[in-house]
C-alpha atoms as a PDB file:
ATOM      1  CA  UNK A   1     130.336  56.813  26.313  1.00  0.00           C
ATOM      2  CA  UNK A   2     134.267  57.111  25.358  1.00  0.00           C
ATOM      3  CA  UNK A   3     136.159  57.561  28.586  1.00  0.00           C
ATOM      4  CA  UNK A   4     138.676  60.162  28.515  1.00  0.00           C
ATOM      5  CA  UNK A   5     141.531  60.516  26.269  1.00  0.00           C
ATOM      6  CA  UNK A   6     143.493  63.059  28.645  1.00  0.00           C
ATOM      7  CA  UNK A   7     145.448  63.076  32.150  1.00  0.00           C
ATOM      8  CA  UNK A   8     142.773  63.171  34.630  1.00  0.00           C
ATOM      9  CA  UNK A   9     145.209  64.706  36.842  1.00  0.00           C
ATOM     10  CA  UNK A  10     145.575  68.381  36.911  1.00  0.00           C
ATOM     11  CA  UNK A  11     149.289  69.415  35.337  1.00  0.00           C
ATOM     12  CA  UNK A  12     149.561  71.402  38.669  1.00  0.00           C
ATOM     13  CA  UNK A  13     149.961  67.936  40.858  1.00  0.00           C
ATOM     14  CA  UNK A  14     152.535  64.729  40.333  1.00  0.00           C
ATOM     15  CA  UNK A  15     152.913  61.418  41.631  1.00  0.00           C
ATOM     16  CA  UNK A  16     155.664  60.386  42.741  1.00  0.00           C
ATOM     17  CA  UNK A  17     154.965  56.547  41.997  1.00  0.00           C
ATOM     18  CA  UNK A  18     154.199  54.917  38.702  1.00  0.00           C
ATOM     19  CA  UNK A  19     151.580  56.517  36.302  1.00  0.00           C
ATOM     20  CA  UNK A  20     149.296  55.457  33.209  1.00  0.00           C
ATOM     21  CA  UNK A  21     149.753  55.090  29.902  1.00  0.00           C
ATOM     22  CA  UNK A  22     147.722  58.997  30.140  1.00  0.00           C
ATOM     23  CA  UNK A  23     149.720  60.037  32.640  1.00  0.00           C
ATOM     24  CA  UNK A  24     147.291  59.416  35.321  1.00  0.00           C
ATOM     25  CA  UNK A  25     149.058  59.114  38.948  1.00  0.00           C
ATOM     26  CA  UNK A  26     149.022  55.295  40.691  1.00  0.00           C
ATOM     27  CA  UNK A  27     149.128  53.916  43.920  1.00  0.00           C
ATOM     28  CA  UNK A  28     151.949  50.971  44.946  1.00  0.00           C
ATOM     29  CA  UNK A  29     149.600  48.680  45.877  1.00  0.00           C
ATOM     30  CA  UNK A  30     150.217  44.649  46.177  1.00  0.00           C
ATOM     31  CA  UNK A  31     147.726  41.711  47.361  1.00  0.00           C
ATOM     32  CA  UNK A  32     148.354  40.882  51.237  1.00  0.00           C
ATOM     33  CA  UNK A  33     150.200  38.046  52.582  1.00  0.00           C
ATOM     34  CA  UNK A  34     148.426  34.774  51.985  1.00  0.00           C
ATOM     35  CA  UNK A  35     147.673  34.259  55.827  1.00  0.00           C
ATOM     36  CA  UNK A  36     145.490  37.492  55.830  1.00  0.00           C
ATOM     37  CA  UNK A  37     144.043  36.968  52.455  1.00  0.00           C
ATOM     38  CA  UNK A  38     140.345  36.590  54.346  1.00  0.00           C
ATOM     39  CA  UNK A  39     140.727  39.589  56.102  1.00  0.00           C
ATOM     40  CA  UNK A  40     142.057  42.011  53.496  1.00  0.00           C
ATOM     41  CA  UNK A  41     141.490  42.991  50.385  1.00  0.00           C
ATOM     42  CA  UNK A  42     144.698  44.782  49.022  1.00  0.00           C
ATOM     43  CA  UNK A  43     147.099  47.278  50.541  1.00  0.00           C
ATOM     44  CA  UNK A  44     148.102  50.832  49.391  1.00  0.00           C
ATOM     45  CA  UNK A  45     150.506  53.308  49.572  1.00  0.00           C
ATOM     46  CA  UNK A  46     150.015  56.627  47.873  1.00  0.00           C
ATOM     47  CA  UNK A  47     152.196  59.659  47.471  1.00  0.00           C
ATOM     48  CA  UNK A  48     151.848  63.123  45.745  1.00  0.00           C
ATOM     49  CA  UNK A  49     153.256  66.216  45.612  1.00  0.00           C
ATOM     50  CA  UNK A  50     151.401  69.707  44.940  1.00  0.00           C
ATOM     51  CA  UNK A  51     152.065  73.159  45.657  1.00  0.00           C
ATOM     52  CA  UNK A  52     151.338  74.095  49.141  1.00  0.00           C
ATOM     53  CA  UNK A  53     148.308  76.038  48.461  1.00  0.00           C
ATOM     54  CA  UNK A  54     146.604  74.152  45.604  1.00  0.00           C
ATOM     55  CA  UNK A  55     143.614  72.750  46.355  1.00  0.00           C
ATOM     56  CA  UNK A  56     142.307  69.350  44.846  1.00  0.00           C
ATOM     57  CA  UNK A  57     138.141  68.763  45.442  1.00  0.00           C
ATOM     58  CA  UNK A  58     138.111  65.135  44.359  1.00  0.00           C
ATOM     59  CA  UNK A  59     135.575  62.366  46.278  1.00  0.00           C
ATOM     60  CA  UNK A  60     136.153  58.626  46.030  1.00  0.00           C
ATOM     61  CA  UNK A  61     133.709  55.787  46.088  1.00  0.00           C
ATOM     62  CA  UNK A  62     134.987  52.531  47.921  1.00  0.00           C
ATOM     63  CA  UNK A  63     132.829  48.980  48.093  1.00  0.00           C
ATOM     64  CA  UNK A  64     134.680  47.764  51.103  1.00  0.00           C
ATOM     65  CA  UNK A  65     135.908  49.220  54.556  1.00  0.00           C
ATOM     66  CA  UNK A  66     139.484  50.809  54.635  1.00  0.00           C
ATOM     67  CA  UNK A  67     142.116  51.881  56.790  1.00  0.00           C
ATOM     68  CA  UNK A  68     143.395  55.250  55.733  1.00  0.00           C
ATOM     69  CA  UNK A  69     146.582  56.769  57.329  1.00  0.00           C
ATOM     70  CA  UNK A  70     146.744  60.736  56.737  1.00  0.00           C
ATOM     71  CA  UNK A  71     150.280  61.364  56.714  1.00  0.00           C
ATOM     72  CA  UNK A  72     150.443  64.029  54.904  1.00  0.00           C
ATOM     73  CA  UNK A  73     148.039  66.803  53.676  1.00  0.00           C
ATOM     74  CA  UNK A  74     145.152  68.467  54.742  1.00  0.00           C
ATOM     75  CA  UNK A  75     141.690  66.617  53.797  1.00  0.00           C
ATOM     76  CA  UNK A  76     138.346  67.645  54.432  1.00  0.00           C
ATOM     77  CA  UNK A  77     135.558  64.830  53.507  1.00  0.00           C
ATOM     78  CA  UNK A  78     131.893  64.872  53.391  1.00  0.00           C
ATOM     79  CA  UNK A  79     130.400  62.384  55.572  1.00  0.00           C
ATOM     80  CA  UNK A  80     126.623  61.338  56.344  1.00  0.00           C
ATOM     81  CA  UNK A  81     127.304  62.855  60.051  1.00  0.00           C
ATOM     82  CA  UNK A  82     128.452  65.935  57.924  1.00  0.00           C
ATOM     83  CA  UNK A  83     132.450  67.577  56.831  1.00  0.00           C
ATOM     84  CA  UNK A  84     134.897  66.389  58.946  1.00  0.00           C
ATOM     85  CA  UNK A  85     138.403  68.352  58.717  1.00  0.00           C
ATOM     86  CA  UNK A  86     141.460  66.043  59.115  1.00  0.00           C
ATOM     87  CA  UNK A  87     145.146  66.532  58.676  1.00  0.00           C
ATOM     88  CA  UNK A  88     147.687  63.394  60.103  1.00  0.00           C
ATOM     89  CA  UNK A  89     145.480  60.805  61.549  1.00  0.00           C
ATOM     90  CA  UNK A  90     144.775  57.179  61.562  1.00  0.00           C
ATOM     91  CA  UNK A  91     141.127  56.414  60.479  1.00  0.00           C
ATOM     92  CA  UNK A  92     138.568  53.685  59.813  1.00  0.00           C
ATOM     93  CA  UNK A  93     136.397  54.572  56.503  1.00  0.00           C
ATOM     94  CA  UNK A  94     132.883  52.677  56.145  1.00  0.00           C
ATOM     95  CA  UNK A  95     132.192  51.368  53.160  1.00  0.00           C
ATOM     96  CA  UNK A  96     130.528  54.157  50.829  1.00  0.00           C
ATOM     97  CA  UNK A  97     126.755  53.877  49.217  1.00  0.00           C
ATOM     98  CA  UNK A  98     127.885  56.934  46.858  1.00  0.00           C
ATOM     99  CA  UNK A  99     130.368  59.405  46.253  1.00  0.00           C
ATOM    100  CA  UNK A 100     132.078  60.871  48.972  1.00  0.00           C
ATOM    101  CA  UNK A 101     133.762  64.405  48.081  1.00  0.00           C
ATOM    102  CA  UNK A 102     136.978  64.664  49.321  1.00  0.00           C
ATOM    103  CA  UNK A 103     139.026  68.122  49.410  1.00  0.00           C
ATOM    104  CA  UNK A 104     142.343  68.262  49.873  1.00  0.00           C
ATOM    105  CA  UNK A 105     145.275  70.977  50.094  1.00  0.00           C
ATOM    106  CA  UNK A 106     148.857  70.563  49.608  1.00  0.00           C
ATOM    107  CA  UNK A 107     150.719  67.387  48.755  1.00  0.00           C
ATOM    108  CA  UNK A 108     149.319  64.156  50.453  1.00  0.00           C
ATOM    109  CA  UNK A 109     150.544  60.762  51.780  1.00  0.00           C
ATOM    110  CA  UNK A 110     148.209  58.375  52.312  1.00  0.00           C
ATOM    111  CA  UNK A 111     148.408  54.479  52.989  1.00  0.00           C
ATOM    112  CA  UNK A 112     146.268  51.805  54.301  1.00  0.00           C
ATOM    113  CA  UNK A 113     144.364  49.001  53.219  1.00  0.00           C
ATOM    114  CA  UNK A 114     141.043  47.179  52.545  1.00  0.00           C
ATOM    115  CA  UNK A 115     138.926  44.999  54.469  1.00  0.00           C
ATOM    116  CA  UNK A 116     137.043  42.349  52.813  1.00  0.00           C
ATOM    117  CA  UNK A 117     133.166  41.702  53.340  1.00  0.00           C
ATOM    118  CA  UNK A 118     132.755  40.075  56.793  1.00  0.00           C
ATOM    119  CA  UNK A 119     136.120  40.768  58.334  1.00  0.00           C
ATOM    120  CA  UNK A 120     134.778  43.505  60.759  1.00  0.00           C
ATOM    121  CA  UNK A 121     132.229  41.200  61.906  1.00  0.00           C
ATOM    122  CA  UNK A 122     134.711  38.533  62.555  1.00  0.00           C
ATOM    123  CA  UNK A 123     136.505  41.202  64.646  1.00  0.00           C
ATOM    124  CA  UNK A 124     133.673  41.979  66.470  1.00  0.00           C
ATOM    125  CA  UNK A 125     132.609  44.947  65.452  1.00  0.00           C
ATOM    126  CA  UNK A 126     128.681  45.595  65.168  1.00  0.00           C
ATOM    127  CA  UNK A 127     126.862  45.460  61.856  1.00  0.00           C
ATOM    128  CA  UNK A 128     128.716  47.461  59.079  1.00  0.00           C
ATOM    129  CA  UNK A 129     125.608  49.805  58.133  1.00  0.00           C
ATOM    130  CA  UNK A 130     125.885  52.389  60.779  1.00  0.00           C
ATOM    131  CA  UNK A 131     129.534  52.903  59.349  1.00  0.00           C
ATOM    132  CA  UNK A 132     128.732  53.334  55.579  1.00  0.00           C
ATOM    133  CA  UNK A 133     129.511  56.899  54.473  1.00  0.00           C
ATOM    134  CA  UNK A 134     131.065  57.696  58.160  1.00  0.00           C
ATOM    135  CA  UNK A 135     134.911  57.704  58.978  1.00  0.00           C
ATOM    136  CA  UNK A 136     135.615  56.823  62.899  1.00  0.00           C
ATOM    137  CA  UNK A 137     138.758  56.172  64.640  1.00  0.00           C
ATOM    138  CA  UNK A 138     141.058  52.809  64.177  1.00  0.00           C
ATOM    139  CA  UNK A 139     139.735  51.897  67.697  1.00  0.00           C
ATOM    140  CA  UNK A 140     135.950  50.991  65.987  1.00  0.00           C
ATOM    141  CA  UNK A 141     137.759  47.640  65.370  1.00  0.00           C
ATOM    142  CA  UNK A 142     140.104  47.751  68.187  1.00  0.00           C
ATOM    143  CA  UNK A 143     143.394  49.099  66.817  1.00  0.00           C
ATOM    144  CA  UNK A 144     145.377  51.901  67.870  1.00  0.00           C
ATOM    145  CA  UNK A 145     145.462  55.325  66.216  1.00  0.00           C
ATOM    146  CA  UNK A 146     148.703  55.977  67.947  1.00  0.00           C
ATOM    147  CA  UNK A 147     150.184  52.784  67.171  1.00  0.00           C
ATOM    148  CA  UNK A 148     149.323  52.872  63.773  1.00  0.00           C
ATOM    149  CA  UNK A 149     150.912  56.507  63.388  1.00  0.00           C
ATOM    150  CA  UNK A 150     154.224  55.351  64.466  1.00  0.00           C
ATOM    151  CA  UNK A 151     153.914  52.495  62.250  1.00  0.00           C
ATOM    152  CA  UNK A 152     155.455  54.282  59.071  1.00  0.00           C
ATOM    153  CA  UNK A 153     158.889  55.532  59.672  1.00  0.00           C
ATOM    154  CA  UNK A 154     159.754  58.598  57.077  1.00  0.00           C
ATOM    155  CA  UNK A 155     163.008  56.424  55.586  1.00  0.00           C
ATOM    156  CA  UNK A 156     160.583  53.411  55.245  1.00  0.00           C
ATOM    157  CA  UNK A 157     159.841  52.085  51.493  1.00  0.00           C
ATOM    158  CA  UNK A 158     156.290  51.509  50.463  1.00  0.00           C
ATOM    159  CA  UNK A 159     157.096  47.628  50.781  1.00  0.00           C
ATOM    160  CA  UNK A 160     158.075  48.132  54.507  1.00  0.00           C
ATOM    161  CA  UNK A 161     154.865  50.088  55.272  1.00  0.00           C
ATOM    162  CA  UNK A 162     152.826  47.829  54.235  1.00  0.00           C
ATOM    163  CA  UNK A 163     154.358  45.158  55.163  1.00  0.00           C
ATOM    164  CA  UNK A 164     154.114  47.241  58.930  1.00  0.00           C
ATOM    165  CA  UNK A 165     150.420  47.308  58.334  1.00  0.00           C
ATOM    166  CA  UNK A 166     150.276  43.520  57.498  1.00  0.00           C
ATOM    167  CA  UNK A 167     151.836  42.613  61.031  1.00  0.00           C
ATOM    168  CA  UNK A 168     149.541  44.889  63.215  1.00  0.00           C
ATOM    169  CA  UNK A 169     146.801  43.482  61.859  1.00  0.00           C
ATOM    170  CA  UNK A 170     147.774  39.781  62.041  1.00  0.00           C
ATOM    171  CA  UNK A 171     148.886  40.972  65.823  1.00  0.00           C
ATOM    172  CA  UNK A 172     144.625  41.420  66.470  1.00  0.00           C
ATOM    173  CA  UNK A 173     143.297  38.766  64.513  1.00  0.00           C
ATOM    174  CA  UNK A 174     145.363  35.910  66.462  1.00  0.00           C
ATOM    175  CA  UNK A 175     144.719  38.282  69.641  1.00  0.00           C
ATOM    176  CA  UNK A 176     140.895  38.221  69.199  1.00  0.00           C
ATOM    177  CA  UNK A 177     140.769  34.583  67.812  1.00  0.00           C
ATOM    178  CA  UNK A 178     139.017  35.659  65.437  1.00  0.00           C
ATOM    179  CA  UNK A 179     137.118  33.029  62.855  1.00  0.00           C
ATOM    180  CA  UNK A 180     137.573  33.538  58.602  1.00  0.00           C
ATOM    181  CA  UNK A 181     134.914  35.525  57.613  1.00  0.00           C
ATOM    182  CA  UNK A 182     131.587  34.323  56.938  1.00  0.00           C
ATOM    183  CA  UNK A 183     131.738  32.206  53.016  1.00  0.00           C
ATOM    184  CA  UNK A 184     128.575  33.793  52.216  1.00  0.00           C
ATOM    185  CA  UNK A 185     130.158  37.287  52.045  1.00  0.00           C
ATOM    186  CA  UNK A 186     132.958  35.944  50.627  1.00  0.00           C
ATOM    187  CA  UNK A 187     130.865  34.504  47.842  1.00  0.00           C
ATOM    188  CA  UNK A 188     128.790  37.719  47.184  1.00  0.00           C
ATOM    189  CA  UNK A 189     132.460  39.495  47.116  1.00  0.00           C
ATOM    190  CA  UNK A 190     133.592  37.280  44.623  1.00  0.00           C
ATOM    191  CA  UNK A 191     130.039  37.625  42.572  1.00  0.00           C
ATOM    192  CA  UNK A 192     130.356  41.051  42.503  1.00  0.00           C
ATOM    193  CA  UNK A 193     133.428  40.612  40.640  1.00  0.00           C
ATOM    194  CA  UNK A 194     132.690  38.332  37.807  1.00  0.00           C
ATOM    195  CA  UNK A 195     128.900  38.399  37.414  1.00  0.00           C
ATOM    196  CA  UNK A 196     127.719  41.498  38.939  1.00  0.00           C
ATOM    197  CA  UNK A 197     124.269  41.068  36.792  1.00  0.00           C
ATOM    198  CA  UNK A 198     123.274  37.739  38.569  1.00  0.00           C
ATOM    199  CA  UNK A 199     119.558  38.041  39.998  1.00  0.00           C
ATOM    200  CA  UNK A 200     119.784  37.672  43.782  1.00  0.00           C
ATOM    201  CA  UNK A 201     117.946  34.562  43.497  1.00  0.00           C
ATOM    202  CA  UNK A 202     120.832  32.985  41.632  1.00  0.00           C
ATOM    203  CA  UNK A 203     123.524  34.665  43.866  1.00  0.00           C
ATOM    204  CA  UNK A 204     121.736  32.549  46.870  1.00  0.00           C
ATOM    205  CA  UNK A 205     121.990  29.252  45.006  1.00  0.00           C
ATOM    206  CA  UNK A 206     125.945  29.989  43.647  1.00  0.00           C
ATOM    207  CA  UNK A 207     126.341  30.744  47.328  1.00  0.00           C
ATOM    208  CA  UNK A 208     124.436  27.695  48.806  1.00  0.00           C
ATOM    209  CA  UNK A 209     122.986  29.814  50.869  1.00  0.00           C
ATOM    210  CA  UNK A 210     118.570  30.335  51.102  1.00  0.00           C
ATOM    211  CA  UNK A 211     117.861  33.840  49.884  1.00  0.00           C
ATOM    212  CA  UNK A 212     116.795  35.271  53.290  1.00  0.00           C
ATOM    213  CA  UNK A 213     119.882  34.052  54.584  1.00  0.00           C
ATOM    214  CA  UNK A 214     121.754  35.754  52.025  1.00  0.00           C
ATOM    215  CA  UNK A 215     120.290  39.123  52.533  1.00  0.00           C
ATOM    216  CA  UNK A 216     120.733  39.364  56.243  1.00  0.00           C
ATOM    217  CA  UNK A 217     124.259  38.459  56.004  1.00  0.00           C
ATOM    218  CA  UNK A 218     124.892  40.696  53.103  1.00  0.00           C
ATOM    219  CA  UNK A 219     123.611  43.416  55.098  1.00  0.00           C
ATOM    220  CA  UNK A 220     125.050  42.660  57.964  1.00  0.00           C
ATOM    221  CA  UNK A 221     128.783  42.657  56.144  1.00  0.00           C
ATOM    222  CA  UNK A 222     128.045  44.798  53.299  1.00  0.00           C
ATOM    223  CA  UNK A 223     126.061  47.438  55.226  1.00  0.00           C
ATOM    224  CA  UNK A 224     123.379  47.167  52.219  1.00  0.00           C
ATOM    225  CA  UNK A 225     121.153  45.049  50.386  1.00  0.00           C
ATOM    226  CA  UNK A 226     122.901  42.576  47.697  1.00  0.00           C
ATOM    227  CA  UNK A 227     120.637  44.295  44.764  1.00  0.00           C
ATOM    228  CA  UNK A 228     122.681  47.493  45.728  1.00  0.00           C
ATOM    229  CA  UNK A 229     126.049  45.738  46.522  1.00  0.00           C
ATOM    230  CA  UNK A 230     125.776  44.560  42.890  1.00  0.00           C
ATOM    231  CA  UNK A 231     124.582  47.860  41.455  1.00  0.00           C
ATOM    232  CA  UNK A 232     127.407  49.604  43.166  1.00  0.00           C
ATOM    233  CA  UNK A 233     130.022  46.685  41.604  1.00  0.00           C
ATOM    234  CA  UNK A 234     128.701  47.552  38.004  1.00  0.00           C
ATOM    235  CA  UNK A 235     128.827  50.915  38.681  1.00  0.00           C
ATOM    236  CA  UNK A 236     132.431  51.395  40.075  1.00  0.00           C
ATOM    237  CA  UNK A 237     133.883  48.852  36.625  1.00  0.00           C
ATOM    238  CA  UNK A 238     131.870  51.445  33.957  1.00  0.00           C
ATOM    239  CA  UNK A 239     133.796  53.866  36.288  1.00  0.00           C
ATOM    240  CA  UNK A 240     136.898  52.309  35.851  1.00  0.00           C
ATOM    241  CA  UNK A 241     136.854  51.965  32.583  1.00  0.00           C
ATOM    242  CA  UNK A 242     135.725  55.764  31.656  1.00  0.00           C
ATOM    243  CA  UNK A 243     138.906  57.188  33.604  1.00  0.00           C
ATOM    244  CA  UNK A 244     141.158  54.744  31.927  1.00  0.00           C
ATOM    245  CA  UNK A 245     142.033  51.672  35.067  1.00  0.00           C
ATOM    246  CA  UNK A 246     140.694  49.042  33.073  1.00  0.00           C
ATOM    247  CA  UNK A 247     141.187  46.021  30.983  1.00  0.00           C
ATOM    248  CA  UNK A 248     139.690  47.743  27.423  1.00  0.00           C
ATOM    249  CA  UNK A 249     139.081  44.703  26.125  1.00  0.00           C
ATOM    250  CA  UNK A 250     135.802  44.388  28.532  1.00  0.00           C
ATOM    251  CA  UNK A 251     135.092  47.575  27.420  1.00  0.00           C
ATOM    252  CA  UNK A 252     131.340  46.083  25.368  1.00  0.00           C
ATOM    253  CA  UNK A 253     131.018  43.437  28.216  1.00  0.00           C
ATOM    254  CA  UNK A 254     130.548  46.393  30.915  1.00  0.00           C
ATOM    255  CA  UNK A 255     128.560  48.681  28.612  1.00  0.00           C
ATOM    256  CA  UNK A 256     125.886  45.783  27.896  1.00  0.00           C
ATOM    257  CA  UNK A 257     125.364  45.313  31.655  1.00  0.00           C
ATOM    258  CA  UNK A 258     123.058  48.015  31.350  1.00  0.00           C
ATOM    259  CA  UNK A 259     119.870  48.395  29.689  1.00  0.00           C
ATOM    260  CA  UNK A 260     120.271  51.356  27.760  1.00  0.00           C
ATOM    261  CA  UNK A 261     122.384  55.074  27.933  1.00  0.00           C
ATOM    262  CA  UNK A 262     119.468  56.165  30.023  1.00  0.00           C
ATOM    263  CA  UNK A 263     119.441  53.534  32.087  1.00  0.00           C
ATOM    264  CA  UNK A 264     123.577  53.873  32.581  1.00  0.00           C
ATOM    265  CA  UNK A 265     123.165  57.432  33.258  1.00  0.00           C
ATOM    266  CA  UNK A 266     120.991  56.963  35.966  1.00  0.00           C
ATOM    267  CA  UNK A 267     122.506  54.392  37.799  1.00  0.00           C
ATOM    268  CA  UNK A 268     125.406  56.313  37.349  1.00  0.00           C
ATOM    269  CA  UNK A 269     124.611  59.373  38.091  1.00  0.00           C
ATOM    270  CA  UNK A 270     122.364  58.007  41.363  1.00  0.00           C
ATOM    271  CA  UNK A 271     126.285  56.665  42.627  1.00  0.00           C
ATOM    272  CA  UNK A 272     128.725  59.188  41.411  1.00  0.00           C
ATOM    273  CA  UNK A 273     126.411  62.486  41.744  1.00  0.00           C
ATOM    274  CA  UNK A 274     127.199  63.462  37.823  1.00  0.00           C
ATOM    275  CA  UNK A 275     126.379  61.926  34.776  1.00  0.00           C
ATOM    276  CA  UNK A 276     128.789  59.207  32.645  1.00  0.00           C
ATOM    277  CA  UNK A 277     130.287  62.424  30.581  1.00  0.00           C
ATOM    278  CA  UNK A 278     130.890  64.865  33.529  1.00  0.00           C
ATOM    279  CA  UNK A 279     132.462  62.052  34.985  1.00  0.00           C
ATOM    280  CA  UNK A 280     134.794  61.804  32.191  1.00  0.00           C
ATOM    281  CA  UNK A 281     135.398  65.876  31.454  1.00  0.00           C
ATOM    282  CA  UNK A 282     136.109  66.422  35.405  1.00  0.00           C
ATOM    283  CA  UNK A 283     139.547  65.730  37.060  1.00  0.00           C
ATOM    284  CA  UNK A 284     139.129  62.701  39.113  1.00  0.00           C
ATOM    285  CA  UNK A 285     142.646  62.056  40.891  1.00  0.00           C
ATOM    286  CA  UNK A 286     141.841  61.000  44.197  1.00  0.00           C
ATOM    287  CA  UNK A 287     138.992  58.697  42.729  1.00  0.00           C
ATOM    288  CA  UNK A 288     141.062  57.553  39.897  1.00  0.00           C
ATOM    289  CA  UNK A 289     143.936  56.268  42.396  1.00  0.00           C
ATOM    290  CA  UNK A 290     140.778  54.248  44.421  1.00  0.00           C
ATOM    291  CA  UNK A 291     139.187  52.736  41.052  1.00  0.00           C
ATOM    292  CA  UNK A 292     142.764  51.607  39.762  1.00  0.00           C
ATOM    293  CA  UNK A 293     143.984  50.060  43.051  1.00  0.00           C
ATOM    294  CA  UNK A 294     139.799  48.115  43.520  1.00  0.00           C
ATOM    295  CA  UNK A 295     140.408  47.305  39.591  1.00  0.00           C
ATOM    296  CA  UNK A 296     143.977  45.619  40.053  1.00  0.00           C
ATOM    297  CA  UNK A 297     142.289  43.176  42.862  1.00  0.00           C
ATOM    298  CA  UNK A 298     139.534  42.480  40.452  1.00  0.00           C
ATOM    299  CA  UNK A 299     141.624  41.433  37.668  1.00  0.00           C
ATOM    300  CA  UNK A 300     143.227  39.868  39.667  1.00  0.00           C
ATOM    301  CA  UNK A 301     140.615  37.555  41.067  1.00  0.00           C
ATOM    302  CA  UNK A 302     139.115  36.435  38.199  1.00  0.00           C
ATOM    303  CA  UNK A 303     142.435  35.740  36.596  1.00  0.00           C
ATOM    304  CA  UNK A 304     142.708  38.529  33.590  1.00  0.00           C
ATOM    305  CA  UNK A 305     145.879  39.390  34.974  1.00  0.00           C
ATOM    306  CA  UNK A 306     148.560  37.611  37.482  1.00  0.00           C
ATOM    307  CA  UNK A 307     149.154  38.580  40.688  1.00  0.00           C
ATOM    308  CA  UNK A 308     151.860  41.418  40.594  1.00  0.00           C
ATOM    309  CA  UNK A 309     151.669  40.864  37.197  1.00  0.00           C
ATOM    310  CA  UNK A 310     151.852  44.121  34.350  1.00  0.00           C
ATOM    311  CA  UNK A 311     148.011  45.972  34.978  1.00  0.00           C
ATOM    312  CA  UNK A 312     146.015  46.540  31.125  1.00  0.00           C
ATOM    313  CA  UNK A 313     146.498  49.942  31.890  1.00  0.00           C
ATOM    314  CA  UNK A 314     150.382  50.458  31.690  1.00  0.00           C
END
């Protein structure tokens, strides 16, 4: 399956950051600050303007926990507790088991962050699975919506807001005590990165960790099995590399993790709701800005790229 050759973003819409080589719309995004390099996974800002009335129906498909910061716009997403309306707000977003469609009208500011495997259990906050595919307030993990809303001052750079987030954050982990997140997760994480095909069997043993062990924790941080933690992770790079955010010289690599095109399209269309070629022919923006911002973390984990360093892409 060739990914597509066009703008995924309708003509109608612009960013007003950086942009592909297709003219695809990016996030600023950077790694965090080395001290908080346990707890998250990459930060984000992401700005674009659109006529008032046009209306973008989008979804986006994240492996992790974020923070997300409406600042601007008017969203409307499909949960598993059903569509929630939003317009400013300050919100914690489980991590999602499939697509979420997203709808949203006008132009739209949005920043936040990640938050790596096992960080919301450090914080205390009860097992991730009755958050996947929900979005709650920042207070689930015991920040303040408020707080956070005044965080991002209007004449602020992207640098500053993030840099904003960075400090709130470091203010709860050193007020909770909070321990690094469990190694286990943080060794799944890292799996799901470079060898997303390992049997879990083998992810136990590169984990020194017995496979029971493995599972519960994975579920417990993950909010799903490992066999479906990796099946989402192979999933979200073919996705990656159909709209364009990845390295295209792993292009064969990623196609021969699956069996077959049947068996692609069906994992495929099980995560994403539409098969490998819809995916390609529909505009994608708001899922296109997610993929390229999990994609530059990737990279930059397993070294294809330096950190901060010019993405495949551009």
């Amino acid at each position: 399956m060739a990914r597509s050759s066009r703008p995924a973003v309708d003509r109608a819409i612009a960013s007003a950051g950086a942009a592909t080589r297709d003219g695809q719309p990016i996030s600023y995004s950077r790694a965090p600050a080395a001290d908080l390099a346990p707890w998250i996974g990459r930060l984000y800002v992401t700005i674009v303007d659109a006529p008032s009335d046009y209306q973008l129906a989008c979804g986006i498909l994240n492996d992790t926990a974020m923070l997300r910061i409406q600042l601007r716009g008017s969203w409307t997403a499909e949960t598993a507790d059903g569509p929630m309306q939003m317009d400013r707000a300050a919100l914690f977003f489980g991590p999602n088991t499939r697509r979420m469609p997203i709808t949203v009208t006008g132009s739209f500011t949005s920043v936040g962050l990640s938050i790596r495997p096992g960080a919301c259990t450090a914080l205390g906050v009860p097992s991730i699975d009755v958050l996947c595919d929900r979005i709650a307030p920042l207070e689930t993990i015991g920040l303040s919506s408020a707080r956070w809303m005044s965080l991002f001052a209007e004449d602020a750079s992207p640098e500053e807001w993030c840099m904003a987030m960075e400090a709130d954050l470091r203010r709860l982990i050193a007020q909770r005590g909070a321990p690094d997140p469990d190694s286990v997760s943080t060794c799944v994480e890292a799996a799901a990165f470079t060898n997303p095909e390992i049997t879990i069997a083998a992810l136990a043993r590169h984990c020194s960790s017995e496979q029971r062990r493995l599972e519960r924790i994975v579920r417990r941080d993950f909010g799903i099995p490992p066999k479906q933690v990796l099946r989402r992770a192979r999933a979200l790079d073919m996705a990656s590399h159909l709209r364009g955010v990845a390295d295209q010289e792993e292009a064969e690599d990623l196609a021969l993790r699956y069996y077959d095109q049947s068996h692609l399209i069906r994992e495929f269309t099980a995560l994403f709701g539409m098969s490998p070629r819809q995916f390609v022919e529909a505009p994608q923006p708001l899922m296109t800005l997610a993929l390229e911002t999990r994609q530059v973390r990737r990279l930059e984990t397993i070294a294809r790229i330096a950190p901060g360093g010019i993405k495949p892409w551009q």
